[in-house]
C-alpha atoms as a PDB file:
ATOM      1  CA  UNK A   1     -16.154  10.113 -19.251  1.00  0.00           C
ATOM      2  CA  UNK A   2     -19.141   9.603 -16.818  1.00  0.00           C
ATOM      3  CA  UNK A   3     -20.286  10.367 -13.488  1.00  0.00           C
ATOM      4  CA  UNK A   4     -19.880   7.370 -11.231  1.00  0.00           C
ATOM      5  CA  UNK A   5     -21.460   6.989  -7.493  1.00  0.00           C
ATOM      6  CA  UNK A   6     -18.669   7.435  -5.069  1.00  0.00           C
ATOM      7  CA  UNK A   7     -17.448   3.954  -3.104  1.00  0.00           C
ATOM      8  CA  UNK A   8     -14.250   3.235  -1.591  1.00  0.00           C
ATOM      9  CA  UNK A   9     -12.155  -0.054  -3.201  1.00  0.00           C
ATOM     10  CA  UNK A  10     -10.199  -1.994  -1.626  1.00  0.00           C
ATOM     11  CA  UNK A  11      -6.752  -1.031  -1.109  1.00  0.00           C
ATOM     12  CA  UNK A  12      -2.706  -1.104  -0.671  1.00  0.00           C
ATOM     13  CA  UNK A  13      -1.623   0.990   2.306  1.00  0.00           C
ATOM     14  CA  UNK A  14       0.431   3.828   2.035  1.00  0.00           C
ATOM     15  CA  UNK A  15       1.662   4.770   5.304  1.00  0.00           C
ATOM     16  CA  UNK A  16       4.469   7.001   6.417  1.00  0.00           C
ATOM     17  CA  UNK A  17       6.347   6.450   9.809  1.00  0.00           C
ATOM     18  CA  UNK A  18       7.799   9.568  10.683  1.00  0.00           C
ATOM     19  CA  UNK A  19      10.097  10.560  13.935  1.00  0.00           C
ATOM     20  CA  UNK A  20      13.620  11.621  14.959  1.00  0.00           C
ATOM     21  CA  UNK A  21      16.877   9.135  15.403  1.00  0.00           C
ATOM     22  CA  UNK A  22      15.929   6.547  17.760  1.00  0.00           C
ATOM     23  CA  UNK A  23      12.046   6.808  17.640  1.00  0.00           C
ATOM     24  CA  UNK A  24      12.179   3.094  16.690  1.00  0.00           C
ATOM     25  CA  UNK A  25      10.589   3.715  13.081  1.00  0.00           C
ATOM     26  CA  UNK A  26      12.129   0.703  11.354  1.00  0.00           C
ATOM     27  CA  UNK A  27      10.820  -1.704  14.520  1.00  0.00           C
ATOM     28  CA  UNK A  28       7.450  -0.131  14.045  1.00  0.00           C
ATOM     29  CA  UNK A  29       7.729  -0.498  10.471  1.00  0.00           C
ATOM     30  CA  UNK A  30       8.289  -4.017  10.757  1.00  0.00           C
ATOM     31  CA  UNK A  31       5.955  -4.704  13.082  1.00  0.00           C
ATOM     32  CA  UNK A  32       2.722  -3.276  11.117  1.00  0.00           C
ATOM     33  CA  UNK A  33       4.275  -4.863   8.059  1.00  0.00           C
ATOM     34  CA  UNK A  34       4.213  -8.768   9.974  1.00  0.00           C
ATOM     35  CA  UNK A  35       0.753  -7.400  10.729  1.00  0.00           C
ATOM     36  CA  UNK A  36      -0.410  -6.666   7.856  1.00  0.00           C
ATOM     37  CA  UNK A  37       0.856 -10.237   5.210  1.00  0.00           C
ATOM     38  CA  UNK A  38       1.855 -12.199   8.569  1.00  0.00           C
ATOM     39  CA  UNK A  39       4.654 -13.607   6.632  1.00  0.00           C
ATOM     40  CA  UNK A  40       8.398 -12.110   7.180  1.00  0.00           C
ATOM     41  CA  UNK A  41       9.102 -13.816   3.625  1.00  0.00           C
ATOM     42  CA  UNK A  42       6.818 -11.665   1.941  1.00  0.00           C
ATOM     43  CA  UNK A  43       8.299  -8.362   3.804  1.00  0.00           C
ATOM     44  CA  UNK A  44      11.023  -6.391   1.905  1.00  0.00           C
ATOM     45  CA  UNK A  45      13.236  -3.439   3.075  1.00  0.00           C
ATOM     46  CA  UNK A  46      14.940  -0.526   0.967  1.00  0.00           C
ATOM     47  CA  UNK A  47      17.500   0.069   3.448  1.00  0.00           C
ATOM     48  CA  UNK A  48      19.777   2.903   2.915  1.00  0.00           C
ATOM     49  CA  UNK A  49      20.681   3.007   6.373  1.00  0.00           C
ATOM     50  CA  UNK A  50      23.850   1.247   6.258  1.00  0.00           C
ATOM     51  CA  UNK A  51      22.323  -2.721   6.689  1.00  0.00           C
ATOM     52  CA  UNK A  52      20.711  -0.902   9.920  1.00  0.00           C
ATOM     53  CA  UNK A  53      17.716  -2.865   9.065  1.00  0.00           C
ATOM     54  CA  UNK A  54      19.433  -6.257   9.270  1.00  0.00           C
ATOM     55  CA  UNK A  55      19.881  -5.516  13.188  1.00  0.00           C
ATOM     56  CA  UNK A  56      16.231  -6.659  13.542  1.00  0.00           C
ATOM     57  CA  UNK A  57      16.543  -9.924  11.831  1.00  0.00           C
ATOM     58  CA  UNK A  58      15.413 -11.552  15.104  1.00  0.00           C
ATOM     59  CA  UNK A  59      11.936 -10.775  14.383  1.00  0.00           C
ATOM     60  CA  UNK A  60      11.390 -13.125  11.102  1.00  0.00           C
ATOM     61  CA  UNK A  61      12.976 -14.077   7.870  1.00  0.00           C
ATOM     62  CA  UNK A  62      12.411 -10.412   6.335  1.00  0.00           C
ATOM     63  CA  UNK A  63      14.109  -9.688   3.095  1.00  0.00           C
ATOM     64  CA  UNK A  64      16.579  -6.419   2.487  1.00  0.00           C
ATOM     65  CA  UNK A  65      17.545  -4.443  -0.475  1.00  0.00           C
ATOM     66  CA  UNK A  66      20.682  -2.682   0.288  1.00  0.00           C
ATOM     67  CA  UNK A  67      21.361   0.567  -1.633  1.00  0.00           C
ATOM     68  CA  UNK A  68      24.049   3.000  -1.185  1.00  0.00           C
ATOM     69  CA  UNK A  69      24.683   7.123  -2.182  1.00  0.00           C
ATOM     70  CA  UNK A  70      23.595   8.429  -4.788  1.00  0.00           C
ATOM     71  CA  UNK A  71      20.259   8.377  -3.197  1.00  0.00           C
ATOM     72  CA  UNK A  72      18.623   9.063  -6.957  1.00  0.00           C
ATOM     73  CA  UNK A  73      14.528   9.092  -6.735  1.00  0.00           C
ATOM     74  CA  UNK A  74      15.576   6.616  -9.848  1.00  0.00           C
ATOM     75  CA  UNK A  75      17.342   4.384  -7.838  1.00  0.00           C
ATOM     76  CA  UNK A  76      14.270   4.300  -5.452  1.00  0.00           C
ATOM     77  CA  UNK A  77      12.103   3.473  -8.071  1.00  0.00           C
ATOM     78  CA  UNK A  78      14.264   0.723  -9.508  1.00  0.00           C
ATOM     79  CA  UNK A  79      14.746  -0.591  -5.709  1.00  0.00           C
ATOM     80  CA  UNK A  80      10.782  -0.926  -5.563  1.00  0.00           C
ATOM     81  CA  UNK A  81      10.032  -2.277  -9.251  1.00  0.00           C
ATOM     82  CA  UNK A  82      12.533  -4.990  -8.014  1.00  0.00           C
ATOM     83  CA  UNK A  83      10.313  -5.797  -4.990  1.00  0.00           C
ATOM     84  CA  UNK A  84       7.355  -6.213  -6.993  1.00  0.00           C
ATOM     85  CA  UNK A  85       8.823  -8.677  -9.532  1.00  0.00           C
ATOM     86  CA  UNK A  86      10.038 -10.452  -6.915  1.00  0.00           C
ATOM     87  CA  UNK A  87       6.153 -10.942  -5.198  1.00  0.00           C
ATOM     88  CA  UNK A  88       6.228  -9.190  -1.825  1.00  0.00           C
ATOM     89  CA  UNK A  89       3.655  -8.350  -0.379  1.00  0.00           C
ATOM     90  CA  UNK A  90       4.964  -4.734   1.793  1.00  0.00           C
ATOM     91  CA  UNK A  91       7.946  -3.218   0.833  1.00  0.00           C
ATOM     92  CA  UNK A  92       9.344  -0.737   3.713  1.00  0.00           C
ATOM     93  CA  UNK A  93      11.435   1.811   2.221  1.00  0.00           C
ATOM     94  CA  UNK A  94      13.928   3.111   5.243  1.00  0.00           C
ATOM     95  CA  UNK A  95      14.245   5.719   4.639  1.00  0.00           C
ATOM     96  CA  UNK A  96      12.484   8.052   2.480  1.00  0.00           C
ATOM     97  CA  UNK A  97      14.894  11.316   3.771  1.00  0.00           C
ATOM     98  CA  UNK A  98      17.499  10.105   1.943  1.00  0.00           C
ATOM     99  CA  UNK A  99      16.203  10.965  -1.398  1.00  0.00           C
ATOM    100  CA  UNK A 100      15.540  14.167  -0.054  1.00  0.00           C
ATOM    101  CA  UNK A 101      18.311  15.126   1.504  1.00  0.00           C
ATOM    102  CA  UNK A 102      21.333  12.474   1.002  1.00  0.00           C
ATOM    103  CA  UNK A 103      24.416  12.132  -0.728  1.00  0.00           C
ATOM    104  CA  UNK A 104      23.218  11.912  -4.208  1.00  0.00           C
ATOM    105  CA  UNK A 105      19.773  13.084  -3.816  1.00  0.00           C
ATOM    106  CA  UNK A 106      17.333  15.699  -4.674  1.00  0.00           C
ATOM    107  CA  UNK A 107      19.356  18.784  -2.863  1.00  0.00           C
ATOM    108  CA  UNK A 108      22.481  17.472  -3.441  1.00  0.00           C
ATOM    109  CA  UNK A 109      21.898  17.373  -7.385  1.00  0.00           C
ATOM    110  CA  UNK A 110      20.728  20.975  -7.167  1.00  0.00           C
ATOM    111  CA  UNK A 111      23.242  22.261  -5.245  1.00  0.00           C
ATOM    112  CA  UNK A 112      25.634  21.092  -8.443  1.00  0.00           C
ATOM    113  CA  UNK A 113      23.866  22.017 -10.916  1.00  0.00           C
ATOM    114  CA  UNK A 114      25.067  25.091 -12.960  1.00  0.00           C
ATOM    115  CA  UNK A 115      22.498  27.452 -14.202  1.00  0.00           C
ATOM    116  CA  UNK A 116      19.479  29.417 -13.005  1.00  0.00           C
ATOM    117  CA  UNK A 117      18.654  27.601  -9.811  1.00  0.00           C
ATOM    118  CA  UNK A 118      15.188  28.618  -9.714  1.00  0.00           C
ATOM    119  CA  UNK A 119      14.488  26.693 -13.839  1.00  0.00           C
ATOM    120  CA  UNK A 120      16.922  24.062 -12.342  1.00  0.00           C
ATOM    121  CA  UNK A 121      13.699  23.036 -10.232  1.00  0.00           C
ATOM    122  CA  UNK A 122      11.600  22.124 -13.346  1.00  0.00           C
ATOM    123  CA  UNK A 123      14.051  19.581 -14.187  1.00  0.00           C
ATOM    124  CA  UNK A 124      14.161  17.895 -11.030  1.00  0.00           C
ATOM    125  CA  UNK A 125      10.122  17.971  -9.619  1.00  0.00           C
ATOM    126  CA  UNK A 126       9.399  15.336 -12.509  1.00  0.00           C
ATOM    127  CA  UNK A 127      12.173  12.901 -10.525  1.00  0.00           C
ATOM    128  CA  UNK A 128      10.742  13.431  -7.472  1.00  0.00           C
ATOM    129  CA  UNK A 129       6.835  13.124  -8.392  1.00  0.00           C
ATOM    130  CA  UNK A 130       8.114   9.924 -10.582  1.00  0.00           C
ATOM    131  CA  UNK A 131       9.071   8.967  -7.170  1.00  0.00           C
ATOM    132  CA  UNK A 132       6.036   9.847  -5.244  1.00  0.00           C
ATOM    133  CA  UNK A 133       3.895   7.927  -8.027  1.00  0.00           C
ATOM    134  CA  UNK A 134       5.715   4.683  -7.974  1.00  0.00           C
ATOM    135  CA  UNK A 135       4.725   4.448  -4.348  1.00  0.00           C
ATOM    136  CA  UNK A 136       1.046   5.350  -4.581  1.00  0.00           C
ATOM    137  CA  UNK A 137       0.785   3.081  -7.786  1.00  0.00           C
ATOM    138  CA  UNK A 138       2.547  -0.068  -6.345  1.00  0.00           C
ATOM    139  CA  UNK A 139       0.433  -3.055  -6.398  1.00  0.00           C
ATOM    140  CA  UNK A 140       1.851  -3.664  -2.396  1.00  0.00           C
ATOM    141  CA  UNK A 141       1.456  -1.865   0.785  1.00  0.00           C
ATOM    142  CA  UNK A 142       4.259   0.608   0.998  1.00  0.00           C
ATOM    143  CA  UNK A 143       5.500   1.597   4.348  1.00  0.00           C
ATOM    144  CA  UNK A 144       7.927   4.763   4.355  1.00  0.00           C
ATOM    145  CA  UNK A 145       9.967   6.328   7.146  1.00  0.00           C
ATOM    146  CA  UNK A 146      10.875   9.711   7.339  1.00  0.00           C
ATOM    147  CA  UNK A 147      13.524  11.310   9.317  1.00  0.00           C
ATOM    148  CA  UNK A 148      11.966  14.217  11.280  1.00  0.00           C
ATOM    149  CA  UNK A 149      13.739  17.274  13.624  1.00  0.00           C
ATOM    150  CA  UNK A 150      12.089  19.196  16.247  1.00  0.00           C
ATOM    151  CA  UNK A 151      10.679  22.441  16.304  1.00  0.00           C
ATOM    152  CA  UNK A 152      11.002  24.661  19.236  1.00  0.00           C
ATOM    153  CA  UNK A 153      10.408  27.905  19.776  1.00  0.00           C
ATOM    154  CA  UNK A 154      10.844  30.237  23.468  1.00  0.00           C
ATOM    155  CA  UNK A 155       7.688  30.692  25.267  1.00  0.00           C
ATOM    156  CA  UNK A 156       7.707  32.711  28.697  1.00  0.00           C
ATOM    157  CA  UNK A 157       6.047  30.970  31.679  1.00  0.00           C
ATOM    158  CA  UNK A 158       6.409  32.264  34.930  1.00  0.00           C
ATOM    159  CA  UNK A 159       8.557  34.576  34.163  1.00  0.00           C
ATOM    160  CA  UNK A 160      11.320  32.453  32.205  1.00  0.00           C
ATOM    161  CA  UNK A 161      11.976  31.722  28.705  1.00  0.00           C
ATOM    162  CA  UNK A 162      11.355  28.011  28.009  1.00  0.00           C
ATOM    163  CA  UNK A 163      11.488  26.131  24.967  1.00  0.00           C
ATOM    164  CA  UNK A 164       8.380  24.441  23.530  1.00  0.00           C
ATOM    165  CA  UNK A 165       8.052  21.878  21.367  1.00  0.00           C
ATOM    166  CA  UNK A 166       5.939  23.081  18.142  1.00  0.00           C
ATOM    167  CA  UNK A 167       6.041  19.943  16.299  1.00  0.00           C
ATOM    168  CA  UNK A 168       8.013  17.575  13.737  1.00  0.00           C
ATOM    169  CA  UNK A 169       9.393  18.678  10.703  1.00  0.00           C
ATOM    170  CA  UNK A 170       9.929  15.423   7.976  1.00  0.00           C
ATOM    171  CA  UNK A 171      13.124  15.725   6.105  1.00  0.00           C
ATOM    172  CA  UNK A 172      11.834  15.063   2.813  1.00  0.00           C
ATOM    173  CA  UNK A 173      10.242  17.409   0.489  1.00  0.00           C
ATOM    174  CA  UNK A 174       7.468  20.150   1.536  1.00  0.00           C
ATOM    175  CA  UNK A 175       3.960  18.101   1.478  1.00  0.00           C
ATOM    176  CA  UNK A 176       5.375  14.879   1.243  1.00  0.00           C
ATOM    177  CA  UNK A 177       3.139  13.819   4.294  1.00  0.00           C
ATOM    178  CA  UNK A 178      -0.030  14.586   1.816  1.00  0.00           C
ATOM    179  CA  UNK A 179       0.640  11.672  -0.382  1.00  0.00           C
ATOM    180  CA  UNK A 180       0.180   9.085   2.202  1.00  0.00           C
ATOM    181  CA  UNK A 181      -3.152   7.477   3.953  1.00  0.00           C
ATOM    182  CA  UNK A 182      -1.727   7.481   6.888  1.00  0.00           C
ATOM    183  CA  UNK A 183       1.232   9.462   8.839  1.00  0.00           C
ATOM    184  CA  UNK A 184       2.196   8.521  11.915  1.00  0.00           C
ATOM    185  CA  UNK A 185       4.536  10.495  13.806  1.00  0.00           C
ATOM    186  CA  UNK A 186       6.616   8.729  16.650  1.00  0.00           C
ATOM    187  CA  UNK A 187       8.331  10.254  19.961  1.00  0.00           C
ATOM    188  CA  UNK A 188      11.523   9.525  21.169  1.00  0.00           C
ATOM    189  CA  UNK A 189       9.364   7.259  23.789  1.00  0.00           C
ATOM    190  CA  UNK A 190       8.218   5.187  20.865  1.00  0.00           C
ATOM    191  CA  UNK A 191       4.859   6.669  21.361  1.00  0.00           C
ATOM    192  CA  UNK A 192       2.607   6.925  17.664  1.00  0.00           C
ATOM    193  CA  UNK A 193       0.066   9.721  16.935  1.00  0.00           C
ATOM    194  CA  UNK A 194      -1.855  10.581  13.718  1.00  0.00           C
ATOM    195  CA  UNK A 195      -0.764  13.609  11.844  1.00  0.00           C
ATOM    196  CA  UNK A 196      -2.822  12.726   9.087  1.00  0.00           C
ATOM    197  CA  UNK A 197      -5.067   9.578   8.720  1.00  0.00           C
ATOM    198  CA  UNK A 198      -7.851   9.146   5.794  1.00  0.00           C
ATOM    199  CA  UNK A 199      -8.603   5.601   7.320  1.00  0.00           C
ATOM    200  CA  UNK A 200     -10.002   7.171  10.847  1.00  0.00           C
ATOM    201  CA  UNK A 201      -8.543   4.500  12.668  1.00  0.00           C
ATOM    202  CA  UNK A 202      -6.041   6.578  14.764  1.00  0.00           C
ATOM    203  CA  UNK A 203      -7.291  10.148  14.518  1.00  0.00           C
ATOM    204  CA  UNK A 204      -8.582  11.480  17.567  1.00  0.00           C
ATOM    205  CA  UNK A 205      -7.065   8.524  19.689  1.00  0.00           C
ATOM    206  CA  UNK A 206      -4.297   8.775  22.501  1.00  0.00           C
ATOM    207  CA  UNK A 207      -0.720   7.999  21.827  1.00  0.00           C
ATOM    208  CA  UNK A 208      -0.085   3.929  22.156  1.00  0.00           C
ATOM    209  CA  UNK A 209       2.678   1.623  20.923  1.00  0.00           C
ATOM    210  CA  UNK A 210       2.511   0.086  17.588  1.00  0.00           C
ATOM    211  CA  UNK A 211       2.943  -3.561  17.075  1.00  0.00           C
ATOM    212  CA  UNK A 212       1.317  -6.597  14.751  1.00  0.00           C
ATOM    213  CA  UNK A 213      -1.902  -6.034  15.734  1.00  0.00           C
ATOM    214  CA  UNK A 214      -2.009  -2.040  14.614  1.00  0.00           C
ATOM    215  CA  UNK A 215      -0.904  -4.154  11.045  1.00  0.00           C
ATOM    216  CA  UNK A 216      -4.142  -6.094  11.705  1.00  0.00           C
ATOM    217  CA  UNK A 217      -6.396  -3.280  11.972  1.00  0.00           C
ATOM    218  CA  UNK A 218      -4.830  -1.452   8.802  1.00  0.00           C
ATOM    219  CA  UNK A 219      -5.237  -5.099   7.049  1.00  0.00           C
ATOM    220  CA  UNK A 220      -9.265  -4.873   7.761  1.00  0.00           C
ATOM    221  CA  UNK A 221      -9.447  -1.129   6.603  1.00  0.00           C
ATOM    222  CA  UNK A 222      -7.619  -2.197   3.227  1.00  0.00           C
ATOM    223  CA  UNK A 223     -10.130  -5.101   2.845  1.00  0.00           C
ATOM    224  CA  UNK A 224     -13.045  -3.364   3.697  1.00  0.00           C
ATOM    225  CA  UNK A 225     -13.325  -1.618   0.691  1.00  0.00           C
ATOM    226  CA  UNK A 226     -15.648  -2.491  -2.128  1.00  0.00           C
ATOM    227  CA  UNK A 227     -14.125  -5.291  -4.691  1.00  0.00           C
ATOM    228  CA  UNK A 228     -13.143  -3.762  -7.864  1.00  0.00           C
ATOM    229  CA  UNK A 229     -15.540  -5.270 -10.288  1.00  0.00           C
ATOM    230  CA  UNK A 230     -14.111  -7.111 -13.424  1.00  0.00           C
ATOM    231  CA  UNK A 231     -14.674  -7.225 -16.666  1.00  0.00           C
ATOM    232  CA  UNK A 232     -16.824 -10.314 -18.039  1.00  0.00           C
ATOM    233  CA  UNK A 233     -16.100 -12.293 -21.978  1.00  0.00           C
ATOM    234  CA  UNK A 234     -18.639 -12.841 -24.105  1.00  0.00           C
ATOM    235  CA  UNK A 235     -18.761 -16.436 -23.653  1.00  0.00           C
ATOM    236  CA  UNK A 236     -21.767 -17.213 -21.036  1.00  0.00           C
ATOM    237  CA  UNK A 237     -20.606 -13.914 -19.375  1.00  0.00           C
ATOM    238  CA  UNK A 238     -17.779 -15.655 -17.167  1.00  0.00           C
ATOM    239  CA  UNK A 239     -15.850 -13.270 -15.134  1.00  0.00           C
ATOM    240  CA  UNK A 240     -12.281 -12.467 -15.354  1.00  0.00           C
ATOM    241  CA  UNK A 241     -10.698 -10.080 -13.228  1.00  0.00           C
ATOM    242  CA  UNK A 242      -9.053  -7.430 -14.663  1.00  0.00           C
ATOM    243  CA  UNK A 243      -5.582  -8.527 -13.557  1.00  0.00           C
ATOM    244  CA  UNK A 244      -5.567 -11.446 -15.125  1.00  0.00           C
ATOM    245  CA  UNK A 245      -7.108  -9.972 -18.354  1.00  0.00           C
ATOM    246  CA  UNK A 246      -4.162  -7.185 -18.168  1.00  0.00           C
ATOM    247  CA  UNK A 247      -1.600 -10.309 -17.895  1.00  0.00           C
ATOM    248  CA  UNK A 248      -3.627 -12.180 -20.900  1.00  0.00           C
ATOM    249  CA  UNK A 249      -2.491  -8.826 -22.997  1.00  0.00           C
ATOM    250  CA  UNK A 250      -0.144 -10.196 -25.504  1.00  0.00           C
ATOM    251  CA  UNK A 251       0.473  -6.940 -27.422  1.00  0.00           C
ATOM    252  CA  UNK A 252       0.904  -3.065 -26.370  1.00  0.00           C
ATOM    253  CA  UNK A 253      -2.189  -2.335 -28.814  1.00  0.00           C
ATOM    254  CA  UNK A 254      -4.546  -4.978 -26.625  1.00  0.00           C
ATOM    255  CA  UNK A 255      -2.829  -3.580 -23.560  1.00  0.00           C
ATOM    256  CA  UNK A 256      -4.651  -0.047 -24.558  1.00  0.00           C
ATOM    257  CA  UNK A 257      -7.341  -1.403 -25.666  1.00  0.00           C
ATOM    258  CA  UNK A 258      -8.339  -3.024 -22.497  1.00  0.00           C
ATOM    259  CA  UNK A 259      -7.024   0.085 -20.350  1.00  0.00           C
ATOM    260  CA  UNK A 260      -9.694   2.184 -23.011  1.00  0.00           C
ATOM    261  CA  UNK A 261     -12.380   0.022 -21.765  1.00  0.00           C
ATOM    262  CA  UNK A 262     -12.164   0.445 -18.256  1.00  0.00           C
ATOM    263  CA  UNK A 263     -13.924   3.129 -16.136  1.00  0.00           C
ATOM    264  CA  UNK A 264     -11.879   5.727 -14.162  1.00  0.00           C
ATOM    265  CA  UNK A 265     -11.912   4.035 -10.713  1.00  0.00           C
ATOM    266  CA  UNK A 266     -10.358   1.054 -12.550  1.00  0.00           C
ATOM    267  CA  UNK A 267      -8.016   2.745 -14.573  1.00  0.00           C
ATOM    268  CA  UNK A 268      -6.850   4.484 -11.324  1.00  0.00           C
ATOM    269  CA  UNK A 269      -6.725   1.384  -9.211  1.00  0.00           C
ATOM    270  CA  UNK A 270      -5.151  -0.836 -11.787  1.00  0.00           C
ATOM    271  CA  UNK A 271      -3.114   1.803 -13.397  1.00  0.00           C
ATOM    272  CA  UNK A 272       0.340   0.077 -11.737  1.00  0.00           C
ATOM    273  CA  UNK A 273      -0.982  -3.222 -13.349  1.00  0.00           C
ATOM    274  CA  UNK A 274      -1.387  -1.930 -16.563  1.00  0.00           C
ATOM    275  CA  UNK A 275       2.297  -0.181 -16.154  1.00  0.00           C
ATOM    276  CA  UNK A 276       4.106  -3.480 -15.067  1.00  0.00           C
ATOM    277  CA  UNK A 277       2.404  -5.282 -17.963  1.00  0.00           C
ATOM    278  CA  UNK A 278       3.638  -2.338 -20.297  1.00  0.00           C
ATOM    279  CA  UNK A 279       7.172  -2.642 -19.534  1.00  0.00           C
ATOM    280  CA  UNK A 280       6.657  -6.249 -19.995  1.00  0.00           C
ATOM    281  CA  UNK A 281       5.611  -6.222 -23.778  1.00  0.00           C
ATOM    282  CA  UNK A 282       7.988  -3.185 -24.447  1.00  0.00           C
ATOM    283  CA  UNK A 283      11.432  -4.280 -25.475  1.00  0.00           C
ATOM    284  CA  UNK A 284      14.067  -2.142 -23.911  1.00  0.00           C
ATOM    285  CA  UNK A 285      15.439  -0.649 -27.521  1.00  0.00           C
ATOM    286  CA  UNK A 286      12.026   0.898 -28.090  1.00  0.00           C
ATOM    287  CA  UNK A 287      10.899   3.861 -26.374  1.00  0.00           C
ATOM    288  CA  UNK A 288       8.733   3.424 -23.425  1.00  0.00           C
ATOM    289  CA  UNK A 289       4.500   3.046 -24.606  1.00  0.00           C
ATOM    290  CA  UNK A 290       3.092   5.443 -21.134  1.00  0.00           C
ATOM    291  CA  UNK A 291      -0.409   4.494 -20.377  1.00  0.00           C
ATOM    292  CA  UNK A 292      -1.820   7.767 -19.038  1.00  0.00           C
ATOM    293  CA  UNK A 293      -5.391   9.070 -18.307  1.00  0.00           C
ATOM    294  CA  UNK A 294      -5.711  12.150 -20.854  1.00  0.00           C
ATOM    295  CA  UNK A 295      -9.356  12.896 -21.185  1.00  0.00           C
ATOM    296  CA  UNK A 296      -9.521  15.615 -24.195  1.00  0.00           C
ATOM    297  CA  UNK A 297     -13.171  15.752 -26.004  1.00  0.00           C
ATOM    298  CA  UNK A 298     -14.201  13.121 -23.653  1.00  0.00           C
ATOM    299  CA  UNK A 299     -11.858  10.192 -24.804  1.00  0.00           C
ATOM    300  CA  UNK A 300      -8.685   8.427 -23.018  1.00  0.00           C
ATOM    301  CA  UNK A 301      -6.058   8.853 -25.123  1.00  0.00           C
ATOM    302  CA  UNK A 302      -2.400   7.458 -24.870  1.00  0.00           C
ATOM    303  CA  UNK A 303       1.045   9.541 -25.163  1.00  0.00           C
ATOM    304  CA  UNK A 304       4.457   8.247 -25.746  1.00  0.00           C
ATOM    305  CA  UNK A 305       7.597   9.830 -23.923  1.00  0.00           C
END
């Protein structure tokens, strides 16, 4: 453990496109994804909208992974693992609600499940972070879209009750929106506005249409960052980078070994590296090796589960 001098990396985005039925968030989606690879091939879409996300095909050659009720957060994960195997680039996942709130998801599991429902929570926040984590720790951008209802409340002006709008409420779990970079929250006019942006590229700005070239300017942010420095061999101190070192790992012991030797920022940044490489090496019979950041007396130590 050490204190390090703070510097932002470069990075995958995680954004979240969230708005009521006909806001246009798979469009948008689509369009900041071409922006940000500028290659349909290397665009993928979790669609659990009923092949709703097939009706844009016009745009490009896009790629779609169907999946159908239950809505598990394991099925989720599975859908994006599958993605990055198969070497895309931005994986949409349309839409996020559904693990939430569909057939087969989060509240629907509660809702049958016998037993205190208040303990019956402890067994199902692990799904649901294992959910949240696969998307911050995917080696791709990830682009989400969240279903969203409006809030109104009565407000008297000139003398008459009127309803006014108070804001958008995702359908997906309370704080969801704090996981992401970037939220943008679309009207029924198409019209984007930051909720929530760590990049500063929208915050404070009017409403405006997205298309490829909001991708663009995302693209820059990611790449702005500082490169993540690798680790060098001994012999005439040539550099490797650390993702190809992590794919050199033959064993599960060298895999921890080299995850041991890395600083925090890289353990954090490479951590879904070092997980995809783990499930490599680990033979489906045996139980799962988890990498994990466990700093007791000052060391990294790794658990099994």
């Amino acid at each position: 453990m050490k204190i390090e001098q703070a510097s932002r990396k470069k990075a995958k985005i995680k954004l979240a496109l969230q708005g009521p039925s006909g806001s246009g968030k798979t469009m948008s989606a689509l369009l900041l994804a071409y922006g940000i690879c500028g290659n349909y091939s290397k665009i993928v879409v979790i669609d659990t909208e009923n092949h709703s996300a097939e009706l844009y095909s016009h745009l490009g050659k896009y790629n779609v992974v169907n999946i159908g009720a239950p809505f598990t957060p394991e099925k989720y994960c599975e859908a994006i693992k599958l993605c990055e195997a198969s070497g895309m680039e931005v994986i949409i996942i349309d839409s996020i609600s559904h693990e939430w709130e569909g057939s087969g998801g989060i509240l629907d599991i509660h809702s049958n499940m016998v037993g205190n429902s208040f303990t019956n929570w402890s067994k199902l926040t692990p799904r649901h972070n294992n959910f949240i984590q696969t998307i911050l720790h995917s080696p791709c951008h990830v682009l989400g879209t969240i279903r969203s209802k409006q809030d109104y409340v009565l407000t008297e002006k000139n003398g008459k009750m009127v309803p006014e709008k108070v804001g958008l409420k995702g359908v997906t779990r309370e704080g969801m929106d704090y996981e992401f970079t970037i939220v943008l929250d679309l009207d029924i006019k198409h019209n984007a506005s930051a909720s929530k942006d760590r990049t500063q590229l929208f915050s404070g700005h009017p409403e405006f249409k997205i298309t490829s070239d909001t991708g663009k300017k995302i693209l820059q942010w990611c790449e702005s960052g500082e490169s993540i420095t690798p680790q060098s061999t001994n012999n005439n101190e040539v550099e490797v980078p650390l993702e190809v070192q992590i794919s050199n790992c033959s064993t599960i012991k060298e895999l921890i070994e080299l995850y041991g030797t890395c600083s925090q920022h890289l353990q954090s940044d490479y951590r879904s590296y070092f997980a995809i490489r783990r499930d490599e090496l680990t033979p489906s019979t045996n139980p799962i090796a988890q990498i994990s950041k466990s700093h007791q007396n000052g060391h990294t130590s790794v658990s099994t589960s």
